[in-house]
C-alpha atoms as a PDB file:
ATOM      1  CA  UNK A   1     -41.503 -22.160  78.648  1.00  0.00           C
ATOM      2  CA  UNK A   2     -44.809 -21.941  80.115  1.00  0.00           C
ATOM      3  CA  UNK A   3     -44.188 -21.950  84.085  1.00  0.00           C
ATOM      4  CA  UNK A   4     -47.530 -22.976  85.404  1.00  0.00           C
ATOM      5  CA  UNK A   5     -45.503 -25.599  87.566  1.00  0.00           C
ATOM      6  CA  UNK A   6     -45.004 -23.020  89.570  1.00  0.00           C
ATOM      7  CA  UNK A   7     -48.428 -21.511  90.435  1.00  0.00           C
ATOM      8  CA  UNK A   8     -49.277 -24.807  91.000  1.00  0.00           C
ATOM      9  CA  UNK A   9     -46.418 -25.542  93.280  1.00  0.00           C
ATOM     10  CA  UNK A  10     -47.650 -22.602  95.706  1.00  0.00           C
ATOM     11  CA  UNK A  11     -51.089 -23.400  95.331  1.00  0.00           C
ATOM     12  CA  UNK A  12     -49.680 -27.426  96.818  1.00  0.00           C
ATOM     13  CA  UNK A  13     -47.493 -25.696  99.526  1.00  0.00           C
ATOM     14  CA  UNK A  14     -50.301 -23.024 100.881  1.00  0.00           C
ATOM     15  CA  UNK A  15     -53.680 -25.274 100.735  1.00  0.00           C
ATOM     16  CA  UNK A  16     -51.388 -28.586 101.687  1.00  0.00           C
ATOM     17  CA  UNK A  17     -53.251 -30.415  99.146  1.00  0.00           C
ATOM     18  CA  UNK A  18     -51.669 -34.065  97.801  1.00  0.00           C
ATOM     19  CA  UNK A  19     -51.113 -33.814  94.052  1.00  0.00           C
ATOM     20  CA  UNK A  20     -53.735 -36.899  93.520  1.00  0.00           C
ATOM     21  CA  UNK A  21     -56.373 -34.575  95.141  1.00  0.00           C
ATOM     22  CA  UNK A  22     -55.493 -31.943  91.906  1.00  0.00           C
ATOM     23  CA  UNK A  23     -57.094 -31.660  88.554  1.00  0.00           C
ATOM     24  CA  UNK A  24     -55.356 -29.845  86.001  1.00  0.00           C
ATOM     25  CA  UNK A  25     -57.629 -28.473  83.028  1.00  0.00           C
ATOM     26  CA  UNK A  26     -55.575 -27.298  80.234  1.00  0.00           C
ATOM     27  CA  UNK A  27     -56.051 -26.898  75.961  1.00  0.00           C
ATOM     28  CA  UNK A  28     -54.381 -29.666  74.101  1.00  0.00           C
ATOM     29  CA  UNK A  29     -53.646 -29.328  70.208  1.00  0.00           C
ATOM     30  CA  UNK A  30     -53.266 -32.829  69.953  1.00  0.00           C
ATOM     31  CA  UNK A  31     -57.362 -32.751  70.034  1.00  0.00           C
ATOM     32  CA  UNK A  32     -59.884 -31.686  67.549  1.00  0.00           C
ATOM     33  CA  UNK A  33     -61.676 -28.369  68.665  1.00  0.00           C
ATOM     34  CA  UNK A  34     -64.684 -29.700  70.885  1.00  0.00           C
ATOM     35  CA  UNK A  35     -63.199 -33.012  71.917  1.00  0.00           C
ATOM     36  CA  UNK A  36     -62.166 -33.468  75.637  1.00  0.00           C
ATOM     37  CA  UNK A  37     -60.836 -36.091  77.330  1.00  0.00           C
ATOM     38  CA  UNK A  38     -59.598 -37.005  81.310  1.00  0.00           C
ATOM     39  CA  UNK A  39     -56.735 -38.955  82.186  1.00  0.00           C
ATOM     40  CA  UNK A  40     -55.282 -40.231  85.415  1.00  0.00           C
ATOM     41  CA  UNK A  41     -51.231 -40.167  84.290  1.00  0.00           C
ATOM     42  CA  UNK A  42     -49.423 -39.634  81.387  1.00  0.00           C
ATOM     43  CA  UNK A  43     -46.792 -37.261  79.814  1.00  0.00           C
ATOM     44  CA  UNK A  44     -47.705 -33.433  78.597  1.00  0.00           C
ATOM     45  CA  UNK A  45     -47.593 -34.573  75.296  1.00  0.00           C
ATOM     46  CA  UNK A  46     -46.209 -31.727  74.284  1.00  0.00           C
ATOM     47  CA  UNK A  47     -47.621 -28.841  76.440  1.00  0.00           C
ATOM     48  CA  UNK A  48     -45.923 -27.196  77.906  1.00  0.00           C
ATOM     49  CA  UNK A  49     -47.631 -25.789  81.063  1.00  0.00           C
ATOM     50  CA  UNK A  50     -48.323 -29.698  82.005  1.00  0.00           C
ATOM     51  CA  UNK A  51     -44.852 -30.700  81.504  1.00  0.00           C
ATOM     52  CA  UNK A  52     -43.712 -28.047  83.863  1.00  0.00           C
ATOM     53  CA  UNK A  53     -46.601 -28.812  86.422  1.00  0.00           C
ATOM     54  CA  UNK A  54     -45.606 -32.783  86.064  1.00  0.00           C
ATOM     55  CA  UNK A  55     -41.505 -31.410  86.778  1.00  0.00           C
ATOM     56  CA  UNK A  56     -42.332 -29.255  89.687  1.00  0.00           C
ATOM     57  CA  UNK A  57     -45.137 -32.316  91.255  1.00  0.00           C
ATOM     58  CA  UNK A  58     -42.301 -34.865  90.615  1.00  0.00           C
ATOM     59  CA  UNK A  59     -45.039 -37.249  89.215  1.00  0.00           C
ATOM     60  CA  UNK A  60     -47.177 -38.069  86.177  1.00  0.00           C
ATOM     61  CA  UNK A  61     -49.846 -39.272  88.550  1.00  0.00           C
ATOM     62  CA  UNK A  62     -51.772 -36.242  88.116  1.00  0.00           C
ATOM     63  CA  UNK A  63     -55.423 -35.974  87.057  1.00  0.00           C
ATOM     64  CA  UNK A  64     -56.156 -33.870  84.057  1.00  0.00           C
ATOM     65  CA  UNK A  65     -59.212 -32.884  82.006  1.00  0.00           C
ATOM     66  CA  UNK A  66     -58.146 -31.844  78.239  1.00  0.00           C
ATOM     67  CA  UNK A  67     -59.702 -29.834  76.037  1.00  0.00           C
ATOM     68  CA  UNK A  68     -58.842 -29.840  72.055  1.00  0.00           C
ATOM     69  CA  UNK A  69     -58.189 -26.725  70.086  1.00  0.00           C
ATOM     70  CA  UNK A  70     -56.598 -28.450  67.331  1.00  0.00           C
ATOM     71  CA  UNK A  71     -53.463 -27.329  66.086  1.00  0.00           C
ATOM     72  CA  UNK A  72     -52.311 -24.105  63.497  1.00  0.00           C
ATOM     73  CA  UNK A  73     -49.354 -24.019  61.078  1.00  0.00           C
ATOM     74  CA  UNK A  74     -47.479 -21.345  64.097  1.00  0.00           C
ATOM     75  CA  UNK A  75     -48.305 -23.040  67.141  1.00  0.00           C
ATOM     76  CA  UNK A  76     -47.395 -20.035  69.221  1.00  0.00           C
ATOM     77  CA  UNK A  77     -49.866 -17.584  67.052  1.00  0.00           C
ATOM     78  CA  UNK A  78     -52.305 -20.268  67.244  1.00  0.00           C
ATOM     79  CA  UNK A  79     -52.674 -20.597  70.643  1.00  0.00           C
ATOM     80  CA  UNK A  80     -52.646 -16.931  71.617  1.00  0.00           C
ATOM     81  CA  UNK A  81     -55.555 -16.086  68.812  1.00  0.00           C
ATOM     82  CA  UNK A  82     -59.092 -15.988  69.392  1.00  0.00           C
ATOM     83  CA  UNK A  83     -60.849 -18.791  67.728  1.00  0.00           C
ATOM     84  CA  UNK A  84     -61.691 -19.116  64.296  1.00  0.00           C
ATOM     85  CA  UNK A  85     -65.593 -18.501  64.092  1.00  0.00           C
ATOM     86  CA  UNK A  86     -66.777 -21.040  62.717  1.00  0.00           C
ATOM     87  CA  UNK A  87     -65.400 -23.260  65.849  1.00  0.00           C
ATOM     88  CA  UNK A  88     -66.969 -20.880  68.143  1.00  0.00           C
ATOM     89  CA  UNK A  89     -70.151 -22.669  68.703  1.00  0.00           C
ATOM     90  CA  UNK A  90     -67.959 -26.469  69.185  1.00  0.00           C
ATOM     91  CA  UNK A  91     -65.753 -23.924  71.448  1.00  0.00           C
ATOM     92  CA  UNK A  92     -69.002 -22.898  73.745  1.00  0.00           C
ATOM     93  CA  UNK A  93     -70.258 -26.690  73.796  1.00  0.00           C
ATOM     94  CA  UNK A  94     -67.277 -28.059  74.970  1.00  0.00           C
ATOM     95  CA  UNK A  95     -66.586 -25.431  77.786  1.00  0.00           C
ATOM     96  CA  UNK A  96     -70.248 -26.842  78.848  1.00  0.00           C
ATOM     97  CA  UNK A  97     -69.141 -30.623  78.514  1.00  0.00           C
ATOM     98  CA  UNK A  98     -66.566 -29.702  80.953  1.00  0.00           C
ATOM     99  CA  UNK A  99     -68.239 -28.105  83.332  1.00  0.00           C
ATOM    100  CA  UNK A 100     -70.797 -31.105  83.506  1.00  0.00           C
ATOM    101  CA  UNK A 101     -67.473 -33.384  83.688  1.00  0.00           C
ATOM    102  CA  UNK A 102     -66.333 -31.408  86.497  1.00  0.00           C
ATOM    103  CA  UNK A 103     -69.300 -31.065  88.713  1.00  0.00           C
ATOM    104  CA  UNK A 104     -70.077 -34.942  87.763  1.00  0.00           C
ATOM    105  CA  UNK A 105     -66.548 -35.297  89.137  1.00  0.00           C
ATOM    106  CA  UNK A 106     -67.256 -33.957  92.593  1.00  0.00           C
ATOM    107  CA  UNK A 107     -70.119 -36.107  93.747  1.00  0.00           C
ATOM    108  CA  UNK A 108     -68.751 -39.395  92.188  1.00  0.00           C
ATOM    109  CA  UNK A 109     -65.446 -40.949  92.084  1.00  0.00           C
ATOM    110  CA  UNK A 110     -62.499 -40.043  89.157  1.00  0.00           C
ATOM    111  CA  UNK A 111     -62.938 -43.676  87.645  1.00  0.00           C
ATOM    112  CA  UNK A 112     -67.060 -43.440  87.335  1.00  0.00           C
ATOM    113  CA  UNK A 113     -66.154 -39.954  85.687  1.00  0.00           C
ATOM    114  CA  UNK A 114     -63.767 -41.530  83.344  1.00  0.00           C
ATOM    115  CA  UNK A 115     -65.965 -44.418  82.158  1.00  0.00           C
ATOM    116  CA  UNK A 116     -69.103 -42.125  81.724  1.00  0.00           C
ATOM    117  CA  UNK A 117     -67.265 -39.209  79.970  1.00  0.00           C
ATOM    118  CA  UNK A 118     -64.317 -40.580  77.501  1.00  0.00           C
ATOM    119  CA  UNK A 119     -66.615 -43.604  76.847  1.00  0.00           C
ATOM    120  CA  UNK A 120     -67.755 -41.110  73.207  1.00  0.00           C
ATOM    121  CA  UNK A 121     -64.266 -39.154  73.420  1.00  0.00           C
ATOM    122  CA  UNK A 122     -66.596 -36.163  73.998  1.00  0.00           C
ATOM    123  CA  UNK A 123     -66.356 -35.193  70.378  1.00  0.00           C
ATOM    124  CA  UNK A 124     -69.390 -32.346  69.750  1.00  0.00           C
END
């Protein structure tokens, strides 16, 4: 099991930061390469660094930014191997729609990020 729930456990107990003031970015194979999405609450859906973040935080109220990689016949092999080529260029766009999601996200509030950035699913 992935134990990311535990970095982010430390990281809560050193800073003293309130889990609704985190944003957890992770890859999701439930989404098409170059699709993100952010959410508010929810389960891990399957991933399983969030579900160990959500176990340690004690809550599903925890804001999240995903990114799609789609998913590979071995899951495991999938997700620790580079990306196929010809998703490369999706792969680079998508790291750039999250970095304007994410420095949209610190001068306006999570819900105005929400609306303006799932309103197209993000899909490049």
């Amino acid at each position: 099991m992935n134990k990311s729930g535990d970095f982010v456990e430390e990281l809560i107990k050193f800073y003293k930061i309130n889990t609704q003031d985190l944003m957890i970015i992770y890859d999701d194979m439930n989404f098409e390469v170059g699709q993100a999405a952010i959410k508010t609450t929810g389960s891990a859906g399957g991933q399983r660094g969030m579900a160990h973040i959500i176990e340690k935080c004690k809550t599903k109220e925890i804001k999240r930014l995903k990114i799609g990689i789609s998913r590979g016949e071995n899951a495991k092999e999938y997700v620790l191997s580079p990306f196929l080529p010809k998703d490369n260029a999706k792969i680079k766009l998508v790291i750039e729609e999250a970095a304007n999601i994410l420095i949209f996200y610190l001068s306006n509030s999570f819900i105005t990020t929400i609306e303006k950035f799932n309103a197209n699913k993000n899909k490049v």
